[in-house]
N, C-alpha and C. Protein backbone atom coordinates (compact mmCIF):
# COMPACT_ATOMS: atom_id res chain seq x y z
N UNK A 1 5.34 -9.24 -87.35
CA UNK A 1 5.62 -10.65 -87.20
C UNK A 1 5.97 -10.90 -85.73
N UNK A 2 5.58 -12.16 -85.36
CA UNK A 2 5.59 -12.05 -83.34
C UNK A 2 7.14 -12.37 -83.34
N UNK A 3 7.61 -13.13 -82.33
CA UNK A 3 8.56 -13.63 -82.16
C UNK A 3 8.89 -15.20 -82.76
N UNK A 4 8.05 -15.82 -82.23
CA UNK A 4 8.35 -17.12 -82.50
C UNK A 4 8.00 -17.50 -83.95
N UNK A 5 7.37 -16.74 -85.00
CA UNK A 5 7.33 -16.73 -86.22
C UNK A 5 8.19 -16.12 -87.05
N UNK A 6 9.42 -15.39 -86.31
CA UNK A 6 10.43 -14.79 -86.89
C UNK A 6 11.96 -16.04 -86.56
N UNK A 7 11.12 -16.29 -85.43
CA UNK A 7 12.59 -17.34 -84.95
C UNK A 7 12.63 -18.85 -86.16
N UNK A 8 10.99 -19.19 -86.65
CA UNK A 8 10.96 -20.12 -87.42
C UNK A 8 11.27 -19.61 -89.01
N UNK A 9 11.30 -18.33 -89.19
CA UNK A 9 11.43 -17.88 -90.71
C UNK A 9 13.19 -17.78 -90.28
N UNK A 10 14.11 -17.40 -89.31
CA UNK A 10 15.58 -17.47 -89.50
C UNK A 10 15.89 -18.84 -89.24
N UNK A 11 15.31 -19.61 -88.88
CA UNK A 11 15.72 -21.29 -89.15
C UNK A 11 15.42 -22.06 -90.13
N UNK A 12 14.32 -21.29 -91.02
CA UNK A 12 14.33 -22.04 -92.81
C UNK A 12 15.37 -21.38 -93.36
N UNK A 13 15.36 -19.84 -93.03
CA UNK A 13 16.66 -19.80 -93.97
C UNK A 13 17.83 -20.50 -93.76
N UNK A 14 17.93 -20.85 -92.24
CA UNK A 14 18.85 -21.14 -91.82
C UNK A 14 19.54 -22.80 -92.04
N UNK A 15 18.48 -23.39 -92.81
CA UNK A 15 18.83 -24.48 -93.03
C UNK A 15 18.90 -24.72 -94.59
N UNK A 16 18.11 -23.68 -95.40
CA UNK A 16 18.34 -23.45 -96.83
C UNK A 16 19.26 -22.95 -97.07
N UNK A 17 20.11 -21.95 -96.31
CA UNK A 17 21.33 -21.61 -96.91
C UNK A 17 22.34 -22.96 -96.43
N UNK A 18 22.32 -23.65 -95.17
CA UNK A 18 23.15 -24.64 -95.38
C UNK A 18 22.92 -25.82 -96.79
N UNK A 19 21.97 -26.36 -96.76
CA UNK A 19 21.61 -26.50 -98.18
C UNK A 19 22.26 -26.53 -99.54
N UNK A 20 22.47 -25.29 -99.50
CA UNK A 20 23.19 -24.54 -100.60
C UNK A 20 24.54 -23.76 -100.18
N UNK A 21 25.31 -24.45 -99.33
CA UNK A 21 26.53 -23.74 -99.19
C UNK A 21 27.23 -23.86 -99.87
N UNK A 22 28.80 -22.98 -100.04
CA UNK A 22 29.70 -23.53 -101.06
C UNK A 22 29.88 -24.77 -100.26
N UNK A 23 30.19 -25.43 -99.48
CA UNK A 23 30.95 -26.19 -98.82
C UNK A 23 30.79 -27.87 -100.16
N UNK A 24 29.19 -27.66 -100.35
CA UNK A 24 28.61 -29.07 -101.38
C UNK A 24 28.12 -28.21 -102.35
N UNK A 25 28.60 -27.77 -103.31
CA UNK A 25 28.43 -27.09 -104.30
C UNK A 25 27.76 -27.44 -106.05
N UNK A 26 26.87 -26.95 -106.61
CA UNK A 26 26.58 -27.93 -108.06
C UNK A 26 27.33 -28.17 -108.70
N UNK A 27 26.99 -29.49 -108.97
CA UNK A 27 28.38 -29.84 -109.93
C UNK A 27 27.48 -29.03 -111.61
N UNK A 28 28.26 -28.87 -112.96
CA UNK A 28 27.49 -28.14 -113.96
C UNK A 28 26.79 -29.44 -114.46
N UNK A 29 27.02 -30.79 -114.15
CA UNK A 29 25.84 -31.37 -114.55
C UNK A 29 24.31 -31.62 -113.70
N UNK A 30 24.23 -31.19 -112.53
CA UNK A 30 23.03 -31.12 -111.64
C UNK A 30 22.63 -30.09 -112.14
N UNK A 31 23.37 -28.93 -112.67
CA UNK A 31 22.55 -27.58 -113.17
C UNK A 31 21.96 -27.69 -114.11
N UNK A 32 22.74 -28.36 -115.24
CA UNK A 32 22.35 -28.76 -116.49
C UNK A 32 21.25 -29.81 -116.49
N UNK A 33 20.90 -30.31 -115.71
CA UNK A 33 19.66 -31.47 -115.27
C UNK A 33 18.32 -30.68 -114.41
N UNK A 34 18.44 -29.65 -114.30
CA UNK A 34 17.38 -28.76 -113.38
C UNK A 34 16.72 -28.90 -114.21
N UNK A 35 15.34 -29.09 -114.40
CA UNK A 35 13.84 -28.99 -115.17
C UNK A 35 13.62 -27.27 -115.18
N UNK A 36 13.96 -26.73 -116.86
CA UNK A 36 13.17 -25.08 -116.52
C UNK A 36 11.77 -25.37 -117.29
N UNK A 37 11.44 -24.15 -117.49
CA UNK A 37 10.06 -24.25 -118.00
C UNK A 37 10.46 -23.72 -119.35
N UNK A 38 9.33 -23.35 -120.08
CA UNK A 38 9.31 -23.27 -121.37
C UNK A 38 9.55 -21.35 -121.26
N UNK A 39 10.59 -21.35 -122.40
CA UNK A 39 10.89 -19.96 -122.66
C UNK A 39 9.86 -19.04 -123.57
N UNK A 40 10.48 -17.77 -123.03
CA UNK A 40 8.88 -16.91 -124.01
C UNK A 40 9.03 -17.14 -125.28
N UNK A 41 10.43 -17.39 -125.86
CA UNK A 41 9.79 -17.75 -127.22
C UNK A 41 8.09 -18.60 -127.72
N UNK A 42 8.78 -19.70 -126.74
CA UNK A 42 7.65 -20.55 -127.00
C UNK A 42 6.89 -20.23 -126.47
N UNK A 43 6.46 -19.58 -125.38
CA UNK A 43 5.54 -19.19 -124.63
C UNK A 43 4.04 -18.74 -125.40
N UNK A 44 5.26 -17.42 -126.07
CA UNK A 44 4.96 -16.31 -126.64
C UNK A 44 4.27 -16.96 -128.03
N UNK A 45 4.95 -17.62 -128.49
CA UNK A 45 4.39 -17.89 -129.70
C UNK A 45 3.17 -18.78 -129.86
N UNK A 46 2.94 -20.23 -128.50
CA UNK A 46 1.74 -21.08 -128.74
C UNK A 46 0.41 -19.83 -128.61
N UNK A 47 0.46 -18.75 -127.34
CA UNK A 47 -0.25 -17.64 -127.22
C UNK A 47 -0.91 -17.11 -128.17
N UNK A 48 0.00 -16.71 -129.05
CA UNK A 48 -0.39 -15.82 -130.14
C UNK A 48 -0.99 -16.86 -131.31
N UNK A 49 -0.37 -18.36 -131.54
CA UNK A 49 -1.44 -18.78 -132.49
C UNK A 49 -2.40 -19.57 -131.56
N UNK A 50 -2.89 -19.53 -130.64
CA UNK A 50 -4.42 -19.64 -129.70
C UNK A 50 -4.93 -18.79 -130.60
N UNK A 51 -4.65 -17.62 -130.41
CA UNK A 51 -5.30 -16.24 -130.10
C UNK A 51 -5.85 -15.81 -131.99
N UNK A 52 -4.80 -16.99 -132.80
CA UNK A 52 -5.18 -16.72 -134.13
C UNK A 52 -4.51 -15.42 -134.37
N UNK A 53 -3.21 -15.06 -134.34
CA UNK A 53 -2.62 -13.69 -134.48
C UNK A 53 -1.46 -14.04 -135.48
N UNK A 54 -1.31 -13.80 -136.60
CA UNK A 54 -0.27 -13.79 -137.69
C UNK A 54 1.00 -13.14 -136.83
N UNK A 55 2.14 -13.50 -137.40
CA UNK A 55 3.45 -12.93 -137.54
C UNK A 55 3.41 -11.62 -137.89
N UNK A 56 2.60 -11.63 -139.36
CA UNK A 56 3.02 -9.82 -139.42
C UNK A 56 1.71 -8.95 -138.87
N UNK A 57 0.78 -9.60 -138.41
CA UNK A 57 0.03 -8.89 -137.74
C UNK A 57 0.46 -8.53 -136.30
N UNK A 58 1.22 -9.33 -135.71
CA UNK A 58 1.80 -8.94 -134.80
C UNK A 58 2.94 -7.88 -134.27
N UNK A 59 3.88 -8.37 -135.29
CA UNK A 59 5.02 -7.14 -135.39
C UNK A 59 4.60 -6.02 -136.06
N UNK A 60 3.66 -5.83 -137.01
CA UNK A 60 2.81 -4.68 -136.86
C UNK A 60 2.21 -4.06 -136.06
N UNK A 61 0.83 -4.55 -134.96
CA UNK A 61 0.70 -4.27 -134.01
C UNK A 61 1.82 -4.08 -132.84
N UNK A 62 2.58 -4.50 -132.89
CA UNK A 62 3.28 -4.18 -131.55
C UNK A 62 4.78 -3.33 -132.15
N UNK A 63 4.55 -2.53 -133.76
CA UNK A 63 5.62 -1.58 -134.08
C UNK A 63 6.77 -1.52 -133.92
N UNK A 64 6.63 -3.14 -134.47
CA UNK A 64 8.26 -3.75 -134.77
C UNK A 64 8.23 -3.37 -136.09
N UNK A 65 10.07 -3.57 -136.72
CA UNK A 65 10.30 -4.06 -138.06
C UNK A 65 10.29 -5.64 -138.15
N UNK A 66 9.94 -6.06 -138.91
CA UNK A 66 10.33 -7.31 -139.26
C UNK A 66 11.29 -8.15 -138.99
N UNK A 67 12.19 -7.09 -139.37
CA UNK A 67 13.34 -8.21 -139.09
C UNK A 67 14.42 -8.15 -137.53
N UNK A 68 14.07 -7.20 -136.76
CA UNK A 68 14.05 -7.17 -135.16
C UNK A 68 12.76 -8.70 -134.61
N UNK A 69 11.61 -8.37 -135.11
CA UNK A 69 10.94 -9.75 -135.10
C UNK A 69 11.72 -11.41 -134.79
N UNK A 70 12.17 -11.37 -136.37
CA UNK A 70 13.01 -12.47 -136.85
C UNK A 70 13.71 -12.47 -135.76
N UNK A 71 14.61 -11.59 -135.78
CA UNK A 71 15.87 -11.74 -134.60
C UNK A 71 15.11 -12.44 -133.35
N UNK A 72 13.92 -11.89 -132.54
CA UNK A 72 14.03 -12.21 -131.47
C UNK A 72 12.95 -13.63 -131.37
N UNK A 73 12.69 -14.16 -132.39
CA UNK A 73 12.37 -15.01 -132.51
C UNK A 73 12.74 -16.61 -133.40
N UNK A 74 13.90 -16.03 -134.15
CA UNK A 74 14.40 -17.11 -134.93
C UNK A 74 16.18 -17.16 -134.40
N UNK A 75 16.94 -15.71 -133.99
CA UNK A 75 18.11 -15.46 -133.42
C UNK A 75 18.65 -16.49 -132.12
N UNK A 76 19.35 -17.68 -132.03
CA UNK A 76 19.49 -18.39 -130.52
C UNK A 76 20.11 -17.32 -129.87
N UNK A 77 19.48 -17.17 -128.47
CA UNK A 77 20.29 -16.32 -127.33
C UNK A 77 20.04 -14.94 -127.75
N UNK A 78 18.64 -14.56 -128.61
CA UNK A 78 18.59 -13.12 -128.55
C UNK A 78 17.63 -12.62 -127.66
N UNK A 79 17.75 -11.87 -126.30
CA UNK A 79 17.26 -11.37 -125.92
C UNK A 79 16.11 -9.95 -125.81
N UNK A 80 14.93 -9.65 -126.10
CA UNK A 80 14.63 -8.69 -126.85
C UNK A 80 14.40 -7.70 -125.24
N UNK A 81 14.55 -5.94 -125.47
CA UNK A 81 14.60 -5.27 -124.32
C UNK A 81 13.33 -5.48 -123.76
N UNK A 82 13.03 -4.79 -122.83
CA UNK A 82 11.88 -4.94 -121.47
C UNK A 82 10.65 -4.73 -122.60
N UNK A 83 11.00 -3.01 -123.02
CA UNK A 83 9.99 -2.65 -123.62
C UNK A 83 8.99 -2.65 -124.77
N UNK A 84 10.30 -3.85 -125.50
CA UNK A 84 10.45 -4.31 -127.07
C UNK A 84 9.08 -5.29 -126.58
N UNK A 85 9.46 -6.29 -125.93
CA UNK A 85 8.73 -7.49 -125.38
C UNK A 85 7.40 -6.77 -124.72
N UNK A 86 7.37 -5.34 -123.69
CA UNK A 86 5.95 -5.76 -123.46
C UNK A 86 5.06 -4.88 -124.79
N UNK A 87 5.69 -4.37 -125.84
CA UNK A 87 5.12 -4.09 -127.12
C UNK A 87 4.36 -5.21 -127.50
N UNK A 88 5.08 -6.29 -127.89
CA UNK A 88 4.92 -7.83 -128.05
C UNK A 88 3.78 -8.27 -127.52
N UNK A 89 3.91 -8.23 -125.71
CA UNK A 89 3.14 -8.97 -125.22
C UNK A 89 1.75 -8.48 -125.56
N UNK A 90 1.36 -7.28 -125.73
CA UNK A 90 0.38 -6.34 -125.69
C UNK A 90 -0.54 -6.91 -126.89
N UNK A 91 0.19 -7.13 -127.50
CA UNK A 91 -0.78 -7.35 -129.11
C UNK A 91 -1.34 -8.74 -128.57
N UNK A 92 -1.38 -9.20 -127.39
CA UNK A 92 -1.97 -11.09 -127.16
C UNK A 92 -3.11 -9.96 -126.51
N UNK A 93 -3.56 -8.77 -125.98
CA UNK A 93 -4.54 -8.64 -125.16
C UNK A 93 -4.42 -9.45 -123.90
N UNK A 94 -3.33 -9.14 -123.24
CA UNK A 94 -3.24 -10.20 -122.05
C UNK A 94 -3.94 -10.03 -121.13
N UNK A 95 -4.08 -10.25 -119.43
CA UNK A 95 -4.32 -10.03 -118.19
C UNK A 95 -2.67 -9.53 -117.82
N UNK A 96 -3.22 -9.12 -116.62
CA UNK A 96 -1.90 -8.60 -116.03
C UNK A 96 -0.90 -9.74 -115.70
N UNK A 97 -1.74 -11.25 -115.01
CA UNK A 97 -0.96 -12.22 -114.91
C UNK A 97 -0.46 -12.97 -116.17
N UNK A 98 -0.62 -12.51 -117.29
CA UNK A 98 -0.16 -12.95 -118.51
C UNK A 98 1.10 -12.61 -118.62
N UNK A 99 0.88 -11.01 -118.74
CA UNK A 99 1.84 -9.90 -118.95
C UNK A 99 3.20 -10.48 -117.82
N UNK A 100 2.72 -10.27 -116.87
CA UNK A 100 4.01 -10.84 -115.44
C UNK A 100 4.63 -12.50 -115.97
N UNK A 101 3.88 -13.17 -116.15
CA UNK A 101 4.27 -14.49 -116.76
C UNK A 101 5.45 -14.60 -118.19
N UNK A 102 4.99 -13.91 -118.79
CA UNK A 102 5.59 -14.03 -119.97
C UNK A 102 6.78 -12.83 -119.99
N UNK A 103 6.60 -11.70 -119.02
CA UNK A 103 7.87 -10.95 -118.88
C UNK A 103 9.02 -11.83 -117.93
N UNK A 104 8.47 -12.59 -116.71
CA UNK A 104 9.55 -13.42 -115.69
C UNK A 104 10.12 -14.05 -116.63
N UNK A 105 10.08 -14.69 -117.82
CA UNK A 105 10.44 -15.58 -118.91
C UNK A 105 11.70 -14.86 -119.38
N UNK A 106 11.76 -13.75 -119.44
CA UNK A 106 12.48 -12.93 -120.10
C UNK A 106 13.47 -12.52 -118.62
N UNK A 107 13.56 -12.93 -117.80
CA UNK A 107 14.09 -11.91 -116.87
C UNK A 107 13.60 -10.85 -116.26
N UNK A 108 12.63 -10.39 -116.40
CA UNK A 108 11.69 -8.99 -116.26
C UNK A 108 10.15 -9.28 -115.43
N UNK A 109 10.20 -7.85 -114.83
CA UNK A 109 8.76 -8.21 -114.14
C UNK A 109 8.12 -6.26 -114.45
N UNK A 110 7.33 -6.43 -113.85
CA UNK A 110 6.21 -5.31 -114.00
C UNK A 110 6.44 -4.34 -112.28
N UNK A 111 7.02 -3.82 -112.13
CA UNK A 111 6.97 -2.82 -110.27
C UNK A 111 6.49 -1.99 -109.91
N UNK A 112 6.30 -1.55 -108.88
CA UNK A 112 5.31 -0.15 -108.38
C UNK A 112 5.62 0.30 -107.90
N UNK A 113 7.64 0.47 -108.40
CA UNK A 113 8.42 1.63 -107.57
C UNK A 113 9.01 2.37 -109.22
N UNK A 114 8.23 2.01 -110.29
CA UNK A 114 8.77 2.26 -111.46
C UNK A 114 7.48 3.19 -112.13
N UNK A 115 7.72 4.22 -112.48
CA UNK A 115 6.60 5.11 -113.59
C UNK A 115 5.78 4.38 -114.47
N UNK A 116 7.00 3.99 -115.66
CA UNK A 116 6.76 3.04 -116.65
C UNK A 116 5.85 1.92 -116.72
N UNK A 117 6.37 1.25 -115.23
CA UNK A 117 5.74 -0.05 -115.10
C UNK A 117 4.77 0.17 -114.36
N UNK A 118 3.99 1.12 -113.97
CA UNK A 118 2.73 1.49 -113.32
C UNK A 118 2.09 1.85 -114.22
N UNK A 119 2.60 2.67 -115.35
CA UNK A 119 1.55 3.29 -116.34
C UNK A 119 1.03 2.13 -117.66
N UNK A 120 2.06 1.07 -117.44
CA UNK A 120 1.96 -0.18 -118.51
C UNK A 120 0.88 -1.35 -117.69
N UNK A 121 1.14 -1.65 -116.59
CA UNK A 121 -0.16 -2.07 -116.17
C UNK A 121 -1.77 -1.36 -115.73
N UNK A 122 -1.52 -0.14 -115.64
CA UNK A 122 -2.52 0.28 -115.51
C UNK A 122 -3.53 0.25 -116.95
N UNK A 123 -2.37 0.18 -118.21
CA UNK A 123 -2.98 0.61 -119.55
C UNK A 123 -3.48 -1.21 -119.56
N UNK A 124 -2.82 -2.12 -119.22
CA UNK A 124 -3.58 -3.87 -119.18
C UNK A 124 -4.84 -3.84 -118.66
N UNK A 125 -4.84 -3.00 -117.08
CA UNK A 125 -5.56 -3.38 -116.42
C UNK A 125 -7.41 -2.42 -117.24
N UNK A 126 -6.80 -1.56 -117.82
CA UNK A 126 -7.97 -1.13 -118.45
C UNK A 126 -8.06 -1.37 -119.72
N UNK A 127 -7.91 -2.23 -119.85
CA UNK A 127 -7.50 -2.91 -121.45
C UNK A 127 -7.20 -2.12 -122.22
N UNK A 128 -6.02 -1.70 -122.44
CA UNK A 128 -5.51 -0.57 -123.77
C UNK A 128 -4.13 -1.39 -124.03
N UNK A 129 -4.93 -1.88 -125.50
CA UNK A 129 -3.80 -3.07 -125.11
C UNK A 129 -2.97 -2.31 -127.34
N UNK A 130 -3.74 -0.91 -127.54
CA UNK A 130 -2.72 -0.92 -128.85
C UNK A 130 -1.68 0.11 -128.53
N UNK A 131 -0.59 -0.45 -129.06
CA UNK A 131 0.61 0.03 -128.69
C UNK A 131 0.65 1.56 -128.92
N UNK A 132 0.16 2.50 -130.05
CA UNK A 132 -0.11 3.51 -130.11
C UNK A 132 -1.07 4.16 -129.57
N UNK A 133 -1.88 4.21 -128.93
CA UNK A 133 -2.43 4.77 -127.45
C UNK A 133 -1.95 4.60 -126.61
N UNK A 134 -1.32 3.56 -126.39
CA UNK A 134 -0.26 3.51 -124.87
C UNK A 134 0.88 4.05 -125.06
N UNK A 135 1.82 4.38 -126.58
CA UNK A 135 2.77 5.41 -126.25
C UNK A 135 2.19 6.61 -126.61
N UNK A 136 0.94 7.27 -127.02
CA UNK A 136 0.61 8.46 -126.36
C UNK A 136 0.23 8.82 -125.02
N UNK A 137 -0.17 7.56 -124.33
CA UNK A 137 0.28 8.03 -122.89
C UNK A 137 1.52 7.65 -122.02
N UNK A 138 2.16 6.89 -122.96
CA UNK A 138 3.55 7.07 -122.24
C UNK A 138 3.97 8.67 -122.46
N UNK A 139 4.21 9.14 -123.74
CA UNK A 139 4.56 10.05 -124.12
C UNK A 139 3.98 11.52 -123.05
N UNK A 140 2.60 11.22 -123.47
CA UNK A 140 2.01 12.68 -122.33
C UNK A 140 2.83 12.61 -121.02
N UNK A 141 3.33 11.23 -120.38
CA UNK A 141 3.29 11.46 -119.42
C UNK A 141 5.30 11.70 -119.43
N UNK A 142 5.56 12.10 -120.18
CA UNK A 142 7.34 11.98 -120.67
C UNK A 142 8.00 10.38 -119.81
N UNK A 143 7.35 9.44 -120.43
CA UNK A 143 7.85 8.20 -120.00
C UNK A 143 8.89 7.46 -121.64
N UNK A 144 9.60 6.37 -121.58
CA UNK A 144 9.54 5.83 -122.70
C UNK A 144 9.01 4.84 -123.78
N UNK A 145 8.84 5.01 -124.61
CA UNK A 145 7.93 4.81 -125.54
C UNK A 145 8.27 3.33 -125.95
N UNK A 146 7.09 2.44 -126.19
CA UNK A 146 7.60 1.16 -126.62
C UNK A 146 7.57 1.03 -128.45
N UNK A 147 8.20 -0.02 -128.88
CA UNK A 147 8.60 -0.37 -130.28
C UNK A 147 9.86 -0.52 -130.73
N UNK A 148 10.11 -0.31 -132.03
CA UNK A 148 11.56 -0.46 -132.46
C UNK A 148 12.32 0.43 -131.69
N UNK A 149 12.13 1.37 -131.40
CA UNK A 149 12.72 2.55 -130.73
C UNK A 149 13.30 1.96 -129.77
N UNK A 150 12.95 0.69 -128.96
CA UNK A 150 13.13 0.86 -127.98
C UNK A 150 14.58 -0.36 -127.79
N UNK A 151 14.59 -0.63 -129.14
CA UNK A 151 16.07 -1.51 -129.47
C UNK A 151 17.35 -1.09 -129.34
């Protein structure tokens, strides 16, 4: 980066963190008024009936129980783990920008300083999208395995 393109990137920050100082701080109703987007519940779920994918075809395919399912879909405020969810996501046959989309929803992203998360997009990117071939190569490769297990 030259100079004068570094001097203009410490003066956006430099005016975004004033911005956001404590000094003028959110009140909890400006927070509570922020526009989010739609959560993976919903995300997750218009997806899967596009795609014409049942409930228990799903938590089958992606080697849930049922009622871990329920939970993370009927439970308010249940969060399901990284690996639970990209079990989940897997059974839509996503793209990788699916997969990243619908994990940011959750808090979570996909990295390429992580085993796991190299060997889980690589299995998208070559479409191996059933959960039991991808934990035999999680497994070969002693990574962890997605499904109930992973609750």
């Amino acid at each position: 980066m030259q100079e004068n393109e570094r001097i203009k990137t410490s003066i956006g920050l430099a005016e975004r963190a004033l911005a956001f100082s404590s000094a003028d701080p959110f009140t909890p109703a400006e927070i509570l008024s922020f526009p989010l987007e739609e959560d993976f519940k919903t995300a997750f779920t218009e997806a899967r009936k596009e795609k014409g994918i049942s409930d228990s075809a799903c938590y089958n395919a992606a080697a849930l129980d049922r009622k871990l399912y329920w939970n993370i879909f009927h439970k308010a405020g249940y969060k399901p783990k990284k690996r639970t969810a990209i079990a989940l996501i897997l059974t839509l046959r996503p793209t990788i920008e699916m997969m990243d989309d619908l994990l940011k929803r959750l808090g979570y992203c996909l990295t390429h300083s992580d085993r796991f998360d190299v060997a889980i997009e690589g299995c998208v990117a070559k479409k191996i999208f059933d959960v039991q071939v991808v934990n035999e190569i999680l497994y070969a490769s002693t990574l962890p395995l997605l499904g109930s297990s992973a609750e």
